[in-house]
Protein backbone atom coordinates (compact mmCIF):
# COMPACT_ATOMS: atom_id res chain seq x y z
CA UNK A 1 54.18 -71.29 2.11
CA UNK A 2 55.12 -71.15 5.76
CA UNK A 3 57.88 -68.99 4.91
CA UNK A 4 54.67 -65.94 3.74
CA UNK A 5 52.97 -66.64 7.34
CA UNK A 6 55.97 -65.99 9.40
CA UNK A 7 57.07 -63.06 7.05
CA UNK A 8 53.57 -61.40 7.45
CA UNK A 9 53.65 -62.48 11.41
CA UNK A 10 56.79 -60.64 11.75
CA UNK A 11 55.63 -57.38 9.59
CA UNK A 12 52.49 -57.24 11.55
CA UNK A 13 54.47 -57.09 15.03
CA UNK A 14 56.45 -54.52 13.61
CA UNK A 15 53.84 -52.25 11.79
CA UNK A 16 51.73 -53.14 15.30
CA UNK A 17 54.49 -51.51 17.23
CA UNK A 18 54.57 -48.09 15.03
CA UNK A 19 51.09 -48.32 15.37
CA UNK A 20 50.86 -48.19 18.97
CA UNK A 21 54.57 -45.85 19.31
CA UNK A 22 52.51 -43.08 16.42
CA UNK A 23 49.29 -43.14 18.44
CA UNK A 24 51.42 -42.73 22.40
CA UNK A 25 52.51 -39.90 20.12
CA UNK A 26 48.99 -38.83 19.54
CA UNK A 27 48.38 -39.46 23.33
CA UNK A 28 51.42 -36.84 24.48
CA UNK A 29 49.98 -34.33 21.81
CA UNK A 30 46.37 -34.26 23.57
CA UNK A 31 48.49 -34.27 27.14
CA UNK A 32 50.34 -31.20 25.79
CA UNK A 33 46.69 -29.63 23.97
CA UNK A 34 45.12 -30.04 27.74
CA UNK A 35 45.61 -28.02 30.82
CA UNK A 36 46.61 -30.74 33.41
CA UNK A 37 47.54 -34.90 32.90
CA UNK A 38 45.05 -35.86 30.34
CA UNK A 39 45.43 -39.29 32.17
CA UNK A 40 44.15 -37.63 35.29
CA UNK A 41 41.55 -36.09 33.26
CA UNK A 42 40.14 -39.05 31.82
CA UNK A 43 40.37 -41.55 34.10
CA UNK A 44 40.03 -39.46 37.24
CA UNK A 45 38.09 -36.19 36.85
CA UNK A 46 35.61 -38.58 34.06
CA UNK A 47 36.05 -35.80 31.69
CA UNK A 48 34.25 -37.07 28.42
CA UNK A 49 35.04 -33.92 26.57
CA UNK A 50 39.19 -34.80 26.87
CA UNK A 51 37.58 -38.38 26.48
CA UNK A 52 36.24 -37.88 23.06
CA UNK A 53 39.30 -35.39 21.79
CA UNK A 54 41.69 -38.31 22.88
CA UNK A 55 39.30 -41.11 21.12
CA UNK A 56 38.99 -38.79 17.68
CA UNK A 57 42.67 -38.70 17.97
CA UNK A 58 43.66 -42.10 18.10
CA UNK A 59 40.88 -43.54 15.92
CA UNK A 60 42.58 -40.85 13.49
CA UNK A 61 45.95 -41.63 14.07
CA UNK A 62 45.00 -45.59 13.62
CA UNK A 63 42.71 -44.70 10.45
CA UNK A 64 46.14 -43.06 8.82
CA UNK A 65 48.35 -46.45 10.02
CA UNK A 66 45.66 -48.55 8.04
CA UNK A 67 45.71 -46.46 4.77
CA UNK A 68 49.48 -46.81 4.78
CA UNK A 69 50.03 -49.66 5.38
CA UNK A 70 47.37 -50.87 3.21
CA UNK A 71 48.80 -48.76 0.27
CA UNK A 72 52.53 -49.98 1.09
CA UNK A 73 53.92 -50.19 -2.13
CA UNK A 74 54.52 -53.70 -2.23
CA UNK A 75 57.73 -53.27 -0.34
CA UNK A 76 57.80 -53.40 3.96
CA UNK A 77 60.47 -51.07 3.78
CA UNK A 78 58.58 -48.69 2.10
CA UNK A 79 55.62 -48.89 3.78
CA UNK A 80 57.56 -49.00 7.25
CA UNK A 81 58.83 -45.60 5.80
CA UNK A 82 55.30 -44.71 4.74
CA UNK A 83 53.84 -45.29 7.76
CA UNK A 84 55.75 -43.10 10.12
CA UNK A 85 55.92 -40.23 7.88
CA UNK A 86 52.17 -40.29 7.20
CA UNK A 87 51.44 -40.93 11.21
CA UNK A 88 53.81 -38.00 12.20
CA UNK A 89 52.09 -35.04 9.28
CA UNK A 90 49.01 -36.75 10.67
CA UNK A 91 49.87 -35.56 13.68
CA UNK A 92 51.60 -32.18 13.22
CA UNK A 93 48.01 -31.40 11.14
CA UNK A 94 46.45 -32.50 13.93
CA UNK A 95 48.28 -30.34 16.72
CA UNK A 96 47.94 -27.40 13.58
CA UNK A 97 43.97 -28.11 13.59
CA UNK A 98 43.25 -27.91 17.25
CA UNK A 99 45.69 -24.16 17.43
CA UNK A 100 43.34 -22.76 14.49
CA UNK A 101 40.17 -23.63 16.37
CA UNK A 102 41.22 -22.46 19.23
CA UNK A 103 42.27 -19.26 17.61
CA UNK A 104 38.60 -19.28 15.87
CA UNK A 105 36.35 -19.43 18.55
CA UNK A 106 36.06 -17.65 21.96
CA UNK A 107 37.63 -18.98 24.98
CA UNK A 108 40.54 -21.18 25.77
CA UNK A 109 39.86 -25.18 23.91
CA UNK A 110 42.09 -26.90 25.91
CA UNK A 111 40.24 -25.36 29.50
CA UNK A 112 37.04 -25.99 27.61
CA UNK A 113 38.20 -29.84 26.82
CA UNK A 114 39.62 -30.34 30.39
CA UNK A 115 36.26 -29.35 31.88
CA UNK A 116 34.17 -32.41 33.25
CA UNK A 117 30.99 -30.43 32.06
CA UNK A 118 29.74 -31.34 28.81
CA UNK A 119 30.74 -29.15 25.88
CA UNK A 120 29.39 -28.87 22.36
CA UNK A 121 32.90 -27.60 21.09
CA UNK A 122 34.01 -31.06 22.20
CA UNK A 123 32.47 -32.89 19.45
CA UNK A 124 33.87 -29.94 17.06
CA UNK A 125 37.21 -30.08 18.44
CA UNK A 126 37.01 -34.14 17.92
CA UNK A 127 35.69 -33.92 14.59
CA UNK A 128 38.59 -31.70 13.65
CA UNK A 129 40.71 -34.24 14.81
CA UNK A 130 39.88 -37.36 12.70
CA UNK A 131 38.82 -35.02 10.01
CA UNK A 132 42.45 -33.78 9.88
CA UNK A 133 43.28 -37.60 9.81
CA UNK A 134 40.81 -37.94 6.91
CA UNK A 135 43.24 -35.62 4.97
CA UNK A 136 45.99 -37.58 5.33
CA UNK A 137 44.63 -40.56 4.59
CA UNK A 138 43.35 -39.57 0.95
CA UNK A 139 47.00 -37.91 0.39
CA UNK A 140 48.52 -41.59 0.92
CA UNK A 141 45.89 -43.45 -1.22
């Protein structure tokens, strides 16, 4: 009985820490995405367009960690495996997304998400994001 707890204690820690390594991941890929240090951005310059990109982003990246996880195969290793596989195509779609937006529309997307003035292409560039994530969730399940 106690043995299950610590068993699902320890898998938690570990799935917790790909969690948090895939979505720094997803961090470094917005830093890269966005003229300048996306933490200077954010926390500095109060840009809520790089804000919301970076919040789409992890919510995504998180969102894809749940569905594999959740659909582990009845075997940690597997899932372990599952997990970081899933989080890093999440990803790569997610880098892909952003480049064929920006190739789409007019103007530079990463200047117009660095900009501290509202942007509607925010919200699109966002939506791509977790949509992107959305994918590659329904692909695990």
């Amino acid at each position: 009985m106690y043995a299950d707890l610590l068993t699902g204690a320890w898998q938690s820690l570990v799935y917790g820490a790909v969690g948090i390594g895939l979505m720094a991941v997803g961090f470094l890929l917005v830093d890269l995405l966005t003229p300048g240090r996306l933490r200077d951005l954010i926390w500095v310059r109060r840009s809520g367009n790089a804000a919301l990109l970076l919040a789409a982003n992890q919510l995504g990246i998180a969102g894809i960690v749940f569905t594999a996880i959740l659909t582990s195969y009845d075997s940690f290793t597997k899932g372990l495996v599952s997990t970081l596989i899933f989080g890093a195509v999440g990803i790569v779609i997610m880098a892909l997304g952003f480049f064929v937006l920006d190739w789409l529309t007019p103007g530079k997307l990463g200047e117009i998400i660095a900009a501290t003035e509202p942007h509607p292409a925010a919200r699109v560039s966002a939506a791509s994001h977790f949509g992107a994530a959305l994918i590659v969730c329904a692909c695990i399940a």
